[in-house]
C-alpha atoms as a PDB file:
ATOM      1  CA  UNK A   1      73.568  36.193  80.594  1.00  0.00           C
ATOM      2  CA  UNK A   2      75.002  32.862  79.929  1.00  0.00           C
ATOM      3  CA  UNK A   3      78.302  32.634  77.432  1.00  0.00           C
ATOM      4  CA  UNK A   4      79.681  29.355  75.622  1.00  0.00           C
ATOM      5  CA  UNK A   5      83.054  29.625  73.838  1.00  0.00           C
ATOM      6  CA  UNK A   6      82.903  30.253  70.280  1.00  0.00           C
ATOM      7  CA  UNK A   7      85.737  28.435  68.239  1.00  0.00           C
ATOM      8  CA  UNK A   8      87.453  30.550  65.374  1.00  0.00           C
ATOM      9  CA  UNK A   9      90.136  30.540  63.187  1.00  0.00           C
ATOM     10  CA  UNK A  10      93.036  33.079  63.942  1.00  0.00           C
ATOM     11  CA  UNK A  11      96.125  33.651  61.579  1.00  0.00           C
ATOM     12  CA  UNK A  12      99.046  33.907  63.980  1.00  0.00           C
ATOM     13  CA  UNK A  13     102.754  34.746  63.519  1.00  0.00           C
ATOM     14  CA  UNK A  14     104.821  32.464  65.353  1.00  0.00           C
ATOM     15  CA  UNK A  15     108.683  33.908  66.264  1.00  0.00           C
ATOM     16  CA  UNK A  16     111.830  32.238  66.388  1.00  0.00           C
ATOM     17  CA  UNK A  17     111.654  31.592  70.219  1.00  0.00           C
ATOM     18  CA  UNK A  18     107.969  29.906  69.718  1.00  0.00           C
ATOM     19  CA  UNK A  19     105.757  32.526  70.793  1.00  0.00           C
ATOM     20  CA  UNK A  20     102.529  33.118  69.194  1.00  0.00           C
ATOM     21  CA  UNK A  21     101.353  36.143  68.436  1.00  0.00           C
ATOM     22  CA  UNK A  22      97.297  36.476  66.233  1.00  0.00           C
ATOM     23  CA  UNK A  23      97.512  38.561  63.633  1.00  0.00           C
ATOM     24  CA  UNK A  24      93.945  38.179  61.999  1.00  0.00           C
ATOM     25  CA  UNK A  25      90.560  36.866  63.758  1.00  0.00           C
ATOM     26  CA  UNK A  26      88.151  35.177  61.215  1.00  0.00           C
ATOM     27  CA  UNK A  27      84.525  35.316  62.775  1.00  0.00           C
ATOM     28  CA  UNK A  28      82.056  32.303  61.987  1.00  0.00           C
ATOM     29  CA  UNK A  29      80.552  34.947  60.150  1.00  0.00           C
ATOM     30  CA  UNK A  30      83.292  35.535  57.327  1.00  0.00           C
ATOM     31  CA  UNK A  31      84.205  38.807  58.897  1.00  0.00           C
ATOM     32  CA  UNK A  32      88.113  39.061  59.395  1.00  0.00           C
ATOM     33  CA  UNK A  33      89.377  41.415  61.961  1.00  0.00           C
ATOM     34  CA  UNK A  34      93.047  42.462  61.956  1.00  0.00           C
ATOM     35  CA  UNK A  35      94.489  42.665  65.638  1.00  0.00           C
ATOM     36  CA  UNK A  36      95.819  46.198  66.142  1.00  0.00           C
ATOM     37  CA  UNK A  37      97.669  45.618  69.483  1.00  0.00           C
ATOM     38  CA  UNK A  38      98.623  42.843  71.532  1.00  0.00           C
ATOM     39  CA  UNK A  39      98.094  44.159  75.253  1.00  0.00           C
ATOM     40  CA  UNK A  40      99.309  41.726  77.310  1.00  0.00           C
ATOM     41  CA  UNK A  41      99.362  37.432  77.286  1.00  0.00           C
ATOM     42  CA  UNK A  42      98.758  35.423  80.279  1.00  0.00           C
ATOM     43  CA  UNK A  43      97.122  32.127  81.639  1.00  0.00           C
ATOM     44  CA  UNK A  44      93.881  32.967  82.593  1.00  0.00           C
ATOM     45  CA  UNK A  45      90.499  30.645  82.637  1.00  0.00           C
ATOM     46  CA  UNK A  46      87.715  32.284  80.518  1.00  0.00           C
ATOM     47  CA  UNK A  47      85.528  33.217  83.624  1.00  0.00           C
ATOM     48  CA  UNK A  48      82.458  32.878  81.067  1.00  0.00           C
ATOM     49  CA  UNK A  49      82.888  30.405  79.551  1.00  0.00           C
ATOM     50  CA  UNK A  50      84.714  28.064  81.489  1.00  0.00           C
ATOM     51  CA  UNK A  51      88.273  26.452  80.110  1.00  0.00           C
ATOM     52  CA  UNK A  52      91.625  27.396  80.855  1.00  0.00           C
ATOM     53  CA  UNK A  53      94.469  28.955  78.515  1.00  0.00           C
ATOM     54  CA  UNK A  54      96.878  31.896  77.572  1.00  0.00           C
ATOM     55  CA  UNK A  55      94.191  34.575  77.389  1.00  0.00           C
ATOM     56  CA  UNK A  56      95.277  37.381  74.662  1.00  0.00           C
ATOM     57  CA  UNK A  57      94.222  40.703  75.718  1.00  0.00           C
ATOM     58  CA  UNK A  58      94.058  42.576  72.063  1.00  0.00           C
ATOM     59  CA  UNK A  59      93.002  45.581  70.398  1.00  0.00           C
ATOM     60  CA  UNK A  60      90.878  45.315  67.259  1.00  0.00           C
ATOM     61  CA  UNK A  61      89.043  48.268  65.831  1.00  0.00           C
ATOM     62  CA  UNK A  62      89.958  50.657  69.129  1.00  0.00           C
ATOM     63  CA  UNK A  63      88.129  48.272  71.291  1.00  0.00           C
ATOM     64  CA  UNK A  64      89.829  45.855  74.158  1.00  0.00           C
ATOM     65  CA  UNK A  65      88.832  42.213  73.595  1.00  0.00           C
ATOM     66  CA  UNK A  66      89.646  38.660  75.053  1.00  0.00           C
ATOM     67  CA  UNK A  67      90.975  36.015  73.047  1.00  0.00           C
ATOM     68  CA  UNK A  68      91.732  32.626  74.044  1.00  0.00           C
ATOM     69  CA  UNK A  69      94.040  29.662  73.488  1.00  0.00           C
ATOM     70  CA  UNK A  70      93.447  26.656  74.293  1.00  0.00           C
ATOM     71  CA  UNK A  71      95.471  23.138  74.658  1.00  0.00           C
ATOM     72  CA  UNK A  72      94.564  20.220  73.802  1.00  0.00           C
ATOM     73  CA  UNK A  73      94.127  17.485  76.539  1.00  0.00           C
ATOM     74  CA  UNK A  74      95.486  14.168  76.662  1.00  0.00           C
ATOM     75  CA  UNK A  75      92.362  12.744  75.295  1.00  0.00           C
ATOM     76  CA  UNK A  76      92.675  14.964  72.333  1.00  0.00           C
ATOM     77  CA  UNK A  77      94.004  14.458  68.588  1.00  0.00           C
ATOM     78  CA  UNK A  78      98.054  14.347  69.285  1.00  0.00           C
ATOM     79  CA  UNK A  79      98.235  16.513  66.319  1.00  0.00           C
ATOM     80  CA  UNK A  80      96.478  19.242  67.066  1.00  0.00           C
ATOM     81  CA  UNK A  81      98.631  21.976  68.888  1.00  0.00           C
ATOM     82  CA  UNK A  82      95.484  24.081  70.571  1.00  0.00           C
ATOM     83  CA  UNK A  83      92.146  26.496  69.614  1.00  0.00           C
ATOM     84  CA  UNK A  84      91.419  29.542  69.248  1.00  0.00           C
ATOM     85  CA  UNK A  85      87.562  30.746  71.074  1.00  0.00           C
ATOM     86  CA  UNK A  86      86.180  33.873  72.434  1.00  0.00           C
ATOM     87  CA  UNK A  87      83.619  33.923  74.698  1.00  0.00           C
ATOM     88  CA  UNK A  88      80.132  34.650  72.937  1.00  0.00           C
ATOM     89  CA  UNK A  89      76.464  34.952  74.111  1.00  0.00           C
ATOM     90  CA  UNK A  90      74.706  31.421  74.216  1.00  0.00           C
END
């Protein structure tokens, strides 16, 4: 089965040392799923989907899911700080 990354928008808490922590995932759908648990945050590519980011492994609804984060490159709008994706069926 092939996979593309599917771009959402993610409300995210952001501490006083920077770090960023997703609070709410808003599907293209219009379905909003809160983020129960934040199991762990590393840089990990989205084997996939292809790209390269912090990989969130959350919780939502008792179920263990992958979301990513992903920078901007050079190339890219200087304003924009990253994306949020997941990896979804093509």
């Amino acid at each position: 089965m092939k996979y593309r990354k599917q771009y959402i928008d993610v409300d995210v808490a952001i501490s006083a040392a920077g770090q960023m922590f997703p609070r709410l995932i808003h599907w293209t759908d219009g379905r909003t799923y809160e983020i129960d648990r934040i199991k762990a945050i590393t840089p990990a590519p989205a084997l996939k989907a292809g790209g390269q980011g912090d990989r969130y492994t959350v919780v939502l609804e008792n179920q263990e899911r992958y979301l990513f984060f992903e920078r901007p490159t050079d190339a890219e709008d200087t304003f924009m700080v990253g994306r949020w994706f997941v990896e979804a069926p093509a």
